[in-house]
N, C-alpha and C. Protein backbone atom coordinates (compact mmCIF):
# COMPACT_ATOMS: atom_id res chain seq x y z
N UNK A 1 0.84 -1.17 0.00
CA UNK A 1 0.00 0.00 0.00
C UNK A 1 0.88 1.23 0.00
N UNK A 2 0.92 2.32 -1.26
CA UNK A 2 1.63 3.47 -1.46
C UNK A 2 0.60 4.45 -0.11
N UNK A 3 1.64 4.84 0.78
CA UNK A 3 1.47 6.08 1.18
C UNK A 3 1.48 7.62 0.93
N UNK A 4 1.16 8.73 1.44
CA UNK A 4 1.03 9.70 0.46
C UNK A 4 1.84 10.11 2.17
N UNK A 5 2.96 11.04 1.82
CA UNK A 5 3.72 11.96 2.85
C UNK A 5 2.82 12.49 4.20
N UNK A 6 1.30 12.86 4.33
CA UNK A 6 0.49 13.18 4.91
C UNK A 6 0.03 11.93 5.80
N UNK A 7 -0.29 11.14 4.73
CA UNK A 7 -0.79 9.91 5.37
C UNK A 7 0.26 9.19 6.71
N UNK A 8 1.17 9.66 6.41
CA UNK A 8 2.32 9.04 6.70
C UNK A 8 2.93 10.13 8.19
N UNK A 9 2.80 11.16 7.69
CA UNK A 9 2.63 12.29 9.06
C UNK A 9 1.74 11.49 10.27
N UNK A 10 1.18 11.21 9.82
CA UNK A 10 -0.48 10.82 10.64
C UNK A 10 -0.20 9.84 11.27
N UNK A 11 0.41 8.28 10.57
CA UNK A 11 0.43 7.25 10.94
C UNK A 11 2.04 6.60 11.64
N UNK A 12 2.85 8.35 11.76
CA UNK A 12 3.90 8.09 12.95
C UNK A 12 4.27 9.16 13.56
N UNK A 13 3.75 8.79 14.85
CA UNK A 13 4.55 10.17 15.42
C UNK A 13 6.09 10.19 15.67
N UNK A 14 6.46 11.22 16.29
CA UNK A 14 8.31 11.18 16.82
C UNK A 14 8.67 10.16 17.83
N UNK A 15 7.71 9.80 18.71
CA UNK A 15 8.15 8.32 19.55
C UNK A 15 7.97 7.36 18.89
N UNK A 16 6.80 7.20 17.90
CA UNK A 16 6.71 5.98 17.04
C UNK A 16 8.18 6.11 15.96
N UNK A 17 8.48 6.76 15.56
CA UNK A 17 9.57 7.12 15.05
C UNK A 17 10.77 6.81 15.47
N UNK A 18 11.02 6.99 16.59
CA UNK A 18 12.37 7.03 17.43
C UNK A 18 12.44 5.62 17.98
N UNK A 19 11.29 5.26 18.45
CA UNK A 19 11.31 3.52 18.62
C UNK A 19 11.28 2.93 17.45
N UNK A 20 11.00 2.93 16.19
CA UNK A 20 11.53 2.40 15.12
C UNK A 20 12.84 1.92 14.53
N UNK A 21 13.16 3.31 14.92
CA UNK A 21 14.41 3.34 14.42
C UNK A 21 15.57 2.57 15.76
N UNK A 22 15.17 3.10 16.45
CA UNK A 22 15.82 2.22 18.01
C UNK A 22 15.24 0.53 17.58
N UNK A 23 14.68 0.36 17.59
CA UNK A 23 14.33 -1.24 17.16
C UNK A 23 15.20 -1.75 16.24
N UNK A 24 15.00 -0.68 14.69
CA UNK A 24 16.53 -1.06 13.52
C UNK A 24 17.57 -1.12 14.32
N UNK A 25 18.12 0.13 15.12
CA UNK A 25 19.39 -0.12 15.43
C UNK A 25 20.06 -1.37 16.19
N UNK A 26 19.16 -1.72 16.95
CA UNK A 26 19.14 -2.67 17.86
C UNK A 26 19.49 -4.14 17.25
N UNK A 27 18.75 -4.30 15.97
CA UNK A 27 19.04 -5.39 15.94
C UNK A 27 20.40 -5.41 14.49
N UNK A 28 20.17 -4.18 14.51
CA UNK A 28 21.95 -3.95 13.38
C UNK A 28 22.90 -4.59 14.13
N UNK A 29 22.56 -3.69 15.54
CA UNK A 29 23.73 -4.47 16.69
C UNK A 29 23.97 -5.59 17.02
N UNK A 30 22.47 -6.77 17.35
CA UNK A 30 23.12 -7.93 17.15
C UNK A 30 23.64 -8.38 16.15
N UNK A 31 23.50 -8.12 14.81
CA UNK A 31 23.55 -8.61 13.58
C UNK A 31 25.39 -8.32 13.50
N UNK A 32 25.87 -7.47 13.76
CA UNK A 32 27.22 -6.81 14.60
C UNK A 32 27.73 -8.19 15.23
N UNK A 33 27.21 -8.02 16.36
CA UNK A 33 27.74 -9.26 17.17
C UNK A 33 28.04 -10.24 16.79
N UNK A 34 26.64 -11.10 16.26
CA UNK A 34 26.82 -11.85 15.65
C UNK A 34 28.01 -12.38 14.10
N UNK A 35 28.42 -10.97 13.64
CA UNK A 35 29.12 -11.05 12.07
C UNK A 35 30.50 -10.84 13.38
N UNK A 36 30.67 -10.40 14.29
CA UNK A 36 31.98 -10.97 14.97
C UNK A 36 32.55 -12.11 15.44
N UNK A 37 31.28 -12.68 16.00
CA UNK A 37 31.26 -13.69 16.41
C UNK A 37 31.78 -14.84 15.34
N UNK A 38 31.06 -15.11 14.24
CA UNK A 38 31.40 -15.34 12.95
C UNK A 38 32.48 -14.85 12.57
N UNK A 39 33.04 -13.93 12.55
CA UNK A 39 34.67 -13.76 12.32
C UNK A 39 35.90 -14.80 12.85
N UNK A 40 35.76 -14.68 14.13
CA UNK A 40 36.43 -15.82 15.26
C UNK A 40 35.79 -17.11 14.79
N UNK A 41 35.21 -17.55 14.23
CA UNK A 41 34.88 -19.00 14.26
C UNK A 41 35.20 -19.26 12.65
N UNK A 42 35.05 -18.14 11.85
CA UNK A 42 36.00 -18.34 10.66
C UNK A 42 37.64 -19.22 10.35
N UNK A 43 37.60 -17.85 11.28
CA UNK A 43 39.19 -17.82 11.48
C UNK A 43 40.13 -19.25 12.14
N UNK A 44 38.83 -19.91 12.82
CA UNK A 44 39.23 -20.82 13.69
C UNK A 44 38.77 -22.05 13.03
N UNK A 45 38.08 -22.06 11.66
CA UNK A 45 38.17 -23.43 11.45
C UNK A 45 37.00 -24.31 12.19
N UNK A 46 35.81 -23.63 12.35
CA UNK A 46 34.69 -24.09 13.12
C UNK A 46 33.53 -24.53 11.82
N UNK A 47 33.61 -25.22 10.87
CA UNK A 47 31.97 -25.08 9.87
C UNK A 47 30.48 -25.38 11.27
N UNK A 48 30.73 -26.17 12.01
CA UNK A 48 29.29 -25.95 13.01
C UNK A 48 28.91 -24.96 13.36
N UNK A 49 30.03 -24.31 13.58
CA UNK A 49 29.35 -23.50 14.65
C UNK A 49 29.39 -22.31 13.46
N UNK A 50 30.20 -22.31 12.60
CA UNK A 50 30.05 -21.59 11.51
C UNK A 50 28.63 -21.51 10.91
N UNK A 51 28.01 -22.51 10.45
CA UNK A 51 26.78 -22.70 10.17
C UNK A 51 25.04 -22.40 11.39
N UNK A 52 25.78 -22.76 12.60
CA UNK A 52 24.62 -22.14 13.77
C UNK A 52 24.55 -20.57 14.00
N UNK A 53 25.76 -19.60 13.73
CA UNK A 53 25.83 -18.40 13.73
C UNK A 53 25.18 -18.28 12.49
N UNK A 54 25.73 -18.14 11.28
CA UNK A 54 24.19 -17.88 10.04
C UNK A 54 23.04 -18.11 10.15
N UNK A 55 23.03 -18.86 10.42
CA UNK A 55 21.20 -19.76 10.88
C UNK A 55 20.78 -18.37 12.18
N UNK A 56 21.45 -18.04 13.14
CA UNK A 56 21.44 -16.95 13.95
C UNK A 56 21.31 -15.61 13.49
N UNK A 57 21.87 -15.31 12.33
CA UNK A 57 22.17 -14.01 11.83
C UNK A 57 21.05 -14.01 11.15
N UNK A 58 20.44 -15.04 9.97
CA UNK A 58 19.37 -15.15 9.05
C UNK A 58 17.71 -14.82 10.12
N UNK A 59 17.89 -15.48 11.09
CA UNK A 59 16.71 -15.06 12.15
C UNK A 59 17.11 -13.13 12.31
N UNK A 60 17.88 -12.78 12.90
CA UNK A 60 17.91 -11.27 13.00
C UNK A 60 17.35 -10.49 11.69
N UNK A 61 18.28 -11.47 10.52
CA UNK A 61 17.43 -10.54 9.15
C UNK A 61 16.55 -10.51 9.05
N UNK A 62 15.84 -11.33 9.46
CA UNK A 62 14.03 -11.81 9.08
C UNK A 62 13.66 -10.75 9.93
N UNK A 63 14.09 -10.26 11.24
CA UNK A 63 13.11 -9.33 12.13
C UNK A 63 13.78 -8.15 11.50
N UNK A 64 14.84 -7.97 10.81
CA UNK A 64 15.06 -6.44 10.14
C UNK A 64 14.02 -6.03 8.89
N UNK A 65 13.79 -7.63 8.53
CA UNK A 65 13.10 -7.22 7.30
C UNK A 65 11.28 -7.09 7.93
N UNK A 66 10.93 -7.61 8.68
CA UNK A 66 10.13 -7.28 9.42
C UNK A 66 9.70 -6.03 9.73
N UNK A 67 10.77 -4.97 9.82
CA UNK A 67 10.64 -3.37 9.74
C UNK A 67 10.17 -3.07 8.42
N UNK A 68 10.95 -3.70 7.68
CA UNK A 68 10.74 -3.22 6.17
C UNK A 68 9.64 -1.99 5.81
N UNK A 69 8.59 -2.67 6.07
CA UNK A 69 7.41 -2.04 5.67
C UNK A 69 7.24 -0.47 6.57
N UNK A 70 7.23 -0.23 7.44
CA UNK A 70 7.34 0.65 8.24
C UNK A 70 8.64 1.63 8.03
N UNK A 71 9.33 0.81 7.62
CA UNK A 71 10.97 1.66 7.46
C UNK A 71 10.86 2.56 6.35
N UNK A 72 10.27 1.83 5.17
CA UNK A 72 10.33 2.38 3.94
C UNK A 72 8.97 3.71 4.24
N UNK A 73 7.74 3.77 4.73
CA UNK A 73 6.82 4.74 4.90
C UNK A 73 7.99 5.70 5.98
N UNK A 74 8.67 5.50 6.61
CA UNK A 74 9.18 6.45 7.59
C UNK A 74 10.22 7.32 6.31
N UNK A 75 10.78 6.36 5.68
CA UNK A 75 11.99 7.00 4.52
C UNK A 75 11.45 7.68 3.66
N UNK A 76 9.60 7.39 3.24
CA UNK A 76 9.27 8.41 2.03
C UNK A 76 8.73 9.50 2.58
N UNK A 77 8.60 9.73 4.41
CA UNK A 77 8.07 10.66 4.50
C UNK A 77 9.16 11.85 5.40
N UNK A 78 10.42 11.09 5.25
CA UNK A 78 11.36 11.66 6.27
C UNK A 78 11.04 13.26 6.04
N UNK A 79 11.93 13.64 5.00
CA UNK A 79 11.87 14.95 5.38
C UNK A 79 10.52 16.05 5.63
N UNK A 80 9.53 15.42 5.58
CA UNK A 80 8.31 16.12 6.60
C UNK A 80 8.20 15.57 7.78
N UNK A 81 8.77 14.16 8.83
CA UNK A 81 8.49 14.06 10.11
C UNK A 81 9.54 14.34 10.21
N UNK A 82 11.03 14.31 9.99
CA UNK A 82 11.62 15.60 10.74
C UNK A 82 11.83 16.93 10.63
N UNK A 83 11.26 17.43 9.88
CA UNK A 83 10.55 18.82 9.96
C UNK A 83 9.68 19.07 11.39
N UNK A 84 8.94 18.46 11.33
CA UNK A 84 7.59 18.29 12.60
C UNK A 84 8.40 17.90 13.88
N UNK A 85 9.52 17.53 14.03
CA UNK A 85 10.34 16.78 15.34
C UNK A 85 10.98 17.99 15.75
N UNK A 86 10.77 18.21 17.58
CA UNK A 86 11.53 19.05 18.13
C UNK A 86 13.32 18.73 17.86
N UNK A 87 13.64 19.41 17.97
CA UNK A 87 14.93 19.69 17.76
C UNK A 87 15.89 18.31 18.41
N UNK A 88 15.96 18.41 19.49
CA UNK A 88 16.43 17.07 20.43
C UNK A 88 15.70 15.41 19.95
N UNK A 89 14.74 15.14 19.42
CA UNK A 89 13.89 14.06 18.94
C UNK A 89 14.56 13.88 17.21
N UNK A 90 15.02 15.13 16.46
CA UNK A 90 15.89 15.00 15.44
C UNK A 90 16.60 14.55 15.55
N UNK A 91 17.60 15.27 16.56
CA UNK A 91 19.06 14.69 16.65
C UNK A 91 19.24 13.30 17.12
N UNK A 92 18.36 12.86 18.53
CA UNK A 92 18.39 11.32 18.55
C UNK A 92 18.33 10.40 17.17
N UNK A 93 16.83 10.79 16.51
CA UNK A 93 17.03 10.10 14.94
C UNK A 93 17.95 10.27 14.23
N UNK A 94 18.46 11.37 13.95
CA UNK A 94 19.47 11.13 13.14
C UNK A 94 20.99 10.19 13.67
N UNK A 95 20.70 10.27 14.78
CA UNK A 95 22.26 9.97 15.78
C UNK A 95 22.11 7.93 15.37
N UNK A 96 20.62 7.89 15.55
CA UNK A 96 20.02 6.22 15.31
C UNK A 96 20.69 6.10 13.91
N UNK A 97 20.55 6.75 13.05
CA UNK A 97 20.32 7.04 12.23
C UNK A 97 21.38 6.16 11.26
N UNK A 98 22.38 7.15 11.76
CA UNK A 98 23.70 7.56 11.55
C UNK A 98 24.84 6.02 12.33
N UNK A 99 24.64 6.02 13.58
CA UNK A 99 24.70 4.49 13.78
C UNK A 99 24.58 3.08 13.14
N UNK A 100 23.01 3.06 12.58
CA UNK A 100 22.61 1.96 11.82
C UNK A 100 23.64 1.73 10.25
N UNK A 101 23.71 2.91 9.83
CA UNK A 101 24.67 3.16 8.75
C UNK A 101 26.43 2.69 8.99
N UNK A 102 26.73 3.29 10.03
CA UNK A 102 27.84 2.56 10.58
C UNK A 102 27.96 1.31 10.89
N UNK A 103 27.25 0.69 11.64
CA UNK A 103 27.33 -1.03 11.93
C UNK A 103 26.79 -1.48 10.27
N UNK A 104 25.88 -0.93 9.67
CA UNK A 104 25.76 -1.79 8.39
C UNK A 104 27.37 -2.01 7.47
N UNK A 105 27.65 -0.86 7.28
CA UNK A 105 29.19 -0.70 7.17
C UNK A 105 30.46 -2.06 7.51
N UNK A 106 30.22 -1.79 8.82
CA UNK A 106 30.93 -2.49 9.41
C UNK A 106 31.04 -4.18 9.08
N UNK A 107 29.93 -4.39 9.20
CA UNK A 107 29.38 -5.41 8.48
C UNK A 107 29.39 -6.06 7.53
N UNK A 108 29.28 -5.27 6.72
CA UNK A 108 29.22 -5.58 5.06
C UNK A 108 31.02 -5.76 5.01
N UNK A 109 31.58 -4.71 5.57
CA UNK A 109 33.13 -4.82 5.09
C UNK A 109 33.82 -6.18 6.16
N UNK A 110 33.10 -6.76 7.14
CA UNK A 110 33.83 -8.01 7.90
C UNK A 110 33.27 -9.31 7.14
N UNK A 111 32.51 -8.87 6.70
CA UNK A 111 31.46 -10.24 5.84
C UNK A 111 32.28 -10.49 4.68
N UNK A 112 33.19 -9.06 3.81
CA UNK A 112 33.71 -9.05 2.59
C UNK A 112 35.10 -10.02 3.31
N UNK A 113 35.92 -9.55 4.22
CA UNK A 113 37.07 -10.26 4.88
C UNK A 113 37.09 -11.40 4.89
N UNK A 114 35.85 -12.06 5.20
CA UNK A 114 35.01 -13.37 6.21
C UNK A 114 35.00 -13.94 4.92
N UNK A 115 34.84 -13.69 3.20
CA UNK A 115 34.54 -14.34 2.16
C UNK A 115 35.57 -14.60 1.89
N UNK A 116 36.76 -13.47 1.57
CA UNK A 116 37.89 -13.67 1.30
C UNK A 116 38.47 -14.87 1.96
N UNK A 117 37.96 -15.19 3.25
CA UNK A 117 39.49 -15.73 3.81
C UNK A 117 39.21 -17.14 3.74
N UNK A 118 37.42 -17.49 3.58
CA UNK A 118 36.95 -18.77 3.12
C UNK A 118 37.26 -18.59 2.08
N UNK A 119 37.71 -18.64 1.00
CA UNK A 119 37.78 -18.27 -0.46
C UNK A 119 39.17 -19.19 -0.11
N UNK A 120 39.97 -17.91 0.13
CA UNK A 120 41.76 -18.64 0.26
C UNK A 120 41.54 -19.77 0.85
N UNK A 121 40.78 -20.07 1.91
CA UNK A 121 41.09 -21.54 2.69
C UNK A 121 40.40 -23.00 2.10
N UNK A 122 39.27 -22.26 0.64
CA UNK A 122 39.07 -23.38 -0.20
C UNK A 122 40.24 -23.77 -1.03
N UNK A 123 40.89 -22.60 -1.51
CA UNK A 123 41.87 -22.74 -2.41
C UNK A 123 42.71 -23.51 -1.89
N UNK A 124 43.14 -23.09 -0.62
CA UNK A 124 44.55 -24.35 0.16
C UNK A 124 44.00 -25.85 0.12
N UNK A 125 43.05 -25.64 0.66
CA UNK A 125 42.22 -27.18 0.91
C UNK A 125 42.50 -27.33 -0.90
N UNK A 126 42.14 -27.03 -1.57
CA UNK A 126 41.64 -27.50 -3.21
C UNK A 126 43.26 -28.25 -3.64
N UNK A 127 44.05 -27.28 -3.28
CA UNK A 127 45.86 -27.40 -3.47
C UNK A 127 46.06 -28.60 -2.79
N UNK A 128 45.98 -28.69 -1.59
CA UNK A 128 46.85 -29.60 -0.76
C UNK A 128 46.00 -31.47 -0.80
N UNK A 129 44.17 -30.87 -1.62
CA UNK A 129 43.84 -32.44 -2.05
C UNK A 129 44.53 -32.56 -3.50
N UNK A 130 44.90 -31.61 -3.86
CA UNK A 130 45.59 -32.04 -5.80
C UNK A 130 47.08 -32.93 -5.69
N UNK A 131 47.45 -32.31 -4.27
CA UNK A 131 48.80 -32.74 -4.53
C UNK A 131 48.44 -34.12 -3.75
N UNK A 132 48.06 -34.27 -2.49
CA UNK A 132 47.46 -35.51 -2.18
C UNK A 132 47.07 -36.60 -3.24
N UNK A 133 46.24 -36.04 -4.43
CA UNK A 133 45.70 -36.85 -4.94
C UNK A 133 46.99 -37.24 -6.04
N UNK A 134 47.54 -36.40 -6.02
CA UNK A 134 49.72 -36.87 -6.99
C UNK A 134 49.96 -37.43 -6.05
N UNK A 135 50.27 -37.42 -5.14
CA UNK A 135 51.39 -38.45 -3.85
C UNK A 135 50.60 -39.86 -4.13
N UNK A 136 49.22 -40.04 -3.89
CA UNK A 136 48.57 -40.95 -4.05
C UNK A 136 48.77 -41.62 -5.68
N UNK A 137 48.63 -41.17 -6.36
CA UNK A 137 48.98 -41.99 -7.93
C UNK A 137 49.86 -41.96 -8.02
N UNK A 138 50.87 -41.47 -7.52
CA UNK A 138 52.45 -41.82 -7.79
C UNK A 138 52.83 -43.22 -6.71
N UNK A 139 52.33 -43.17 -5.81
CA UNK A 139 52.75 -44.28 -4.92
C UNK A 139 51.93 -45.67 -5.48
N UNK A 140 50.67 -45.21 -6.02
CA UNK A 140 49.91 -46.83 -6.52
C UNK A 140 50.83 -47.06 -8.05
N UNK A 141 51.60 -46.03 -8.69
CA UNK A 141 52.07 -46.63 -9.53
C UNK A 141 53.48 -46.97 -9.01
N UNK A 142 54.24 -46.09 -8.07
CA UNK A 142 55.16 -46.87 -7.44
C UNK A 142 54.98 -48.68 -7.13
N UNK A 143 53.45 -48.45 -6.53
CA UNK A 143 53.14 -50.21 -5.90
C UNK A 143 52.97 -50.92 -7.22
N UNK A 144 52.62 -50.58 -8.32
CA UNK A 144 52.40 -51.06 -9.46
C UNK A 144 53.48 -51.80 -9.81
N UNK A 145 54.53 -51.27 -10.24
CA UNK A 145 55.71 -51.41 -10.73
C UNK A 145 56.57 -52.50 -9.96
N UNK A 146 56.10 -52.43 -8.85
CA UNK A 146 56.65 -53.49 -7.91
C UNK A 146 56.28 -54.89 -7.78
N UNK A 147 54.91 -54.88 -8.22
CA UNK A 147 54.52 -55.86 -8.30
C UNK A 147 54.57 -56.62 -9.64
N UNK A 148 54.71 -56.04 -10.84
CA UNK A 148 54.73 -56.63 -11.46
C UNK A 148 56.31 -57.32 -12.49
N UNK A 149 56.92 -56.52 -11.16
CA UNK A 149 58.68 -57.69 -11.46
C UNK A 149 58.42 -57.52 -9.81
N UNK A 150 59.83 -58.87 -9.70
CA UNK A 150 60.09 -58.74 -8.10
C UNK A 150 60.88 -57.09 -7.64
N UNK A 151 60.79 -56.81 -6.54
CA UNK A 151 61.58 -55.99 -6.04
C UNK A 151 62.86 -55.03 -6.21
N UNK A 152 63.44 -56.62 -6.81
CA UNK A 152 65.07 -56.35 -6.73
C UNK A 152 65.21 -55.85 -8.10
N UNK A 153 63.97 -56.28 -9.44
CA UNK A 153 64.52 -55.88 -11.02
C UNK A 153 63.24 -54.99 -11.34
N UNK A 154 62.47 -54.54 -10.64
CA UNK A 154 61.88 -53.20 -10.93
C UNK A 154 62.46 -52.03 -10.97
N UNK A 155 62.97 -51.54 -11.89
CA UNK A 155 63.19 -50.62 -12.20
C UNK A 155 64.99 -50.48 -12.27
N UNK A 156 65.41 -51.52 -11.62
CA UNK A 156 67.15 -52.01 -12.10
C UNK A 156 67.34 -52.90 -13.00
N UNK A 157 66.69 -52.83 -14.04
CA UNK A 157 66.79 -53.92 -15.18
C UNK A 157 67.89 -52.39 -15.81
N UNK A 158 68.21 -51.62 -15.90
CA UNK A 158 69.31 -50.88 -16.68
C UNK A 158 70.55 -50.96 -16.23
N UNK A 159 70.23 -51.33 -14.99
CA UNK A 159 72.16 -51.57 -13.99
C UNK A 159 72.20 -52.28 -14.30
N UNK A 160 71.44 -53.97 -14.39
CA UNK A 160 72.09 -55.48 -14.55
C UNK A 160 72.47 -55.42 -15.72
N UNK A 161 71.68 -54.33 -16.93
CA UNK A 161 72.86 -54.36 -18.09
C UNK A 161 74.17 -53.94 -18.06
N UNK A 162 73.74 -53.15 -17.43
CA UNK A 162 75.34 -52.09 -17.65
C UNK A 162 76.29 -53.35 -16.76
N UNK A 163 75.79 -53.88 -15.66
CA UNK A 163 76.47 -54.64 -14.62
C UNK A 163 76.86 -56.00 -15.93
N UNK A 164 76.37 -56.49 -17.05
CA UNK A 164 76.58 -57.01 -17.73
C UNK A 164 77.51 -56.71 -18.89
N UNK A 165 77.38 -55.69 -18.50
CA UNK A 165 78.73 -55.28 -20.15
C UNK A 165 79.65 -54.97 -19.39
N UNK A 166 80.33 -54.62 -18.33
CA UNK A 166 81.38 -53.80 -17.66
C UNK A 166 82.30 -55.67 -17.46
């Protein structure tokens, strides 16, 4: 349902307002916590608990997006309810404001780190099964070769010549 700027005067005041936005901030903050928390368990080589913190973080999004609707009527009517907001009821909003923007920030740029460093640690893992998987075919053809002369003339059938002409 499109609101009209008026409509929208009407249907928030400056406390409905300020608890809104205190509600966003609030849960920016766990969402914060949580993308730290997730940092350390990155870093540490945890996929469980790696995976119970997302599952954690995805619940916080759901109640951010939960604002959604309310957020977006507060954003098309901003600059007429803070027009209408005493001076001190501005500055708190904007201060919310201004916060929420920062931890989103924050966020977005530990999440970019947090990709990177799973990224590199697929790549090592990807490296260290390639060469695994060479050590491994080199040794079954090592065992190969062995078995199919005895021991002693796998692969010294060129000395017993030479040991034959000298």
């Amino acid at each position: 349902m499109h609101t009209s700027g008026t409509e929208s005067l009407q249907r928030f005041d400056e406390q409905q307002v300020l608890a809104l936005l205190t509600r966003q901030r609030d849960f920016y903050r766990e969402l914060k916590s949580l993308a730290d928390r997730q940092r350390g368990v990155v870093t540490s080589s945890e996929p469980e608990a790696l995976l119970t913190i997302l599952a954690e973080r995805q619940k916080v999004v759901n109640r951010i997006s939960g604002l959604d609707g309310d957020m977006k009527a507060v954003r098309a009517a901003w600059p007429e309810l803070s027009a209408a907001m005493p001076l001190p009821a501005r500055e708190q909003a904007d201060a919310l404001i201004r916060e929420v923007q920062s931890l989103l920030a924050d966020i977005l740029a530990g999440d970019d780190q947090d990709a990177r460093l799973l990224s590199a640690r697929k790549q090592s893992v990807r490296a260290e099964s390639q060469t695994m998987a060479a050590a491994k075919r080199a040794h079954a053809a090592y065992g190969a070769a062995t078995v199919t002369g005895s021991p002693k003339t796998a692969g010294a059938r060129f000395l017993d010549q030479m040991d034959d002409q000298a």
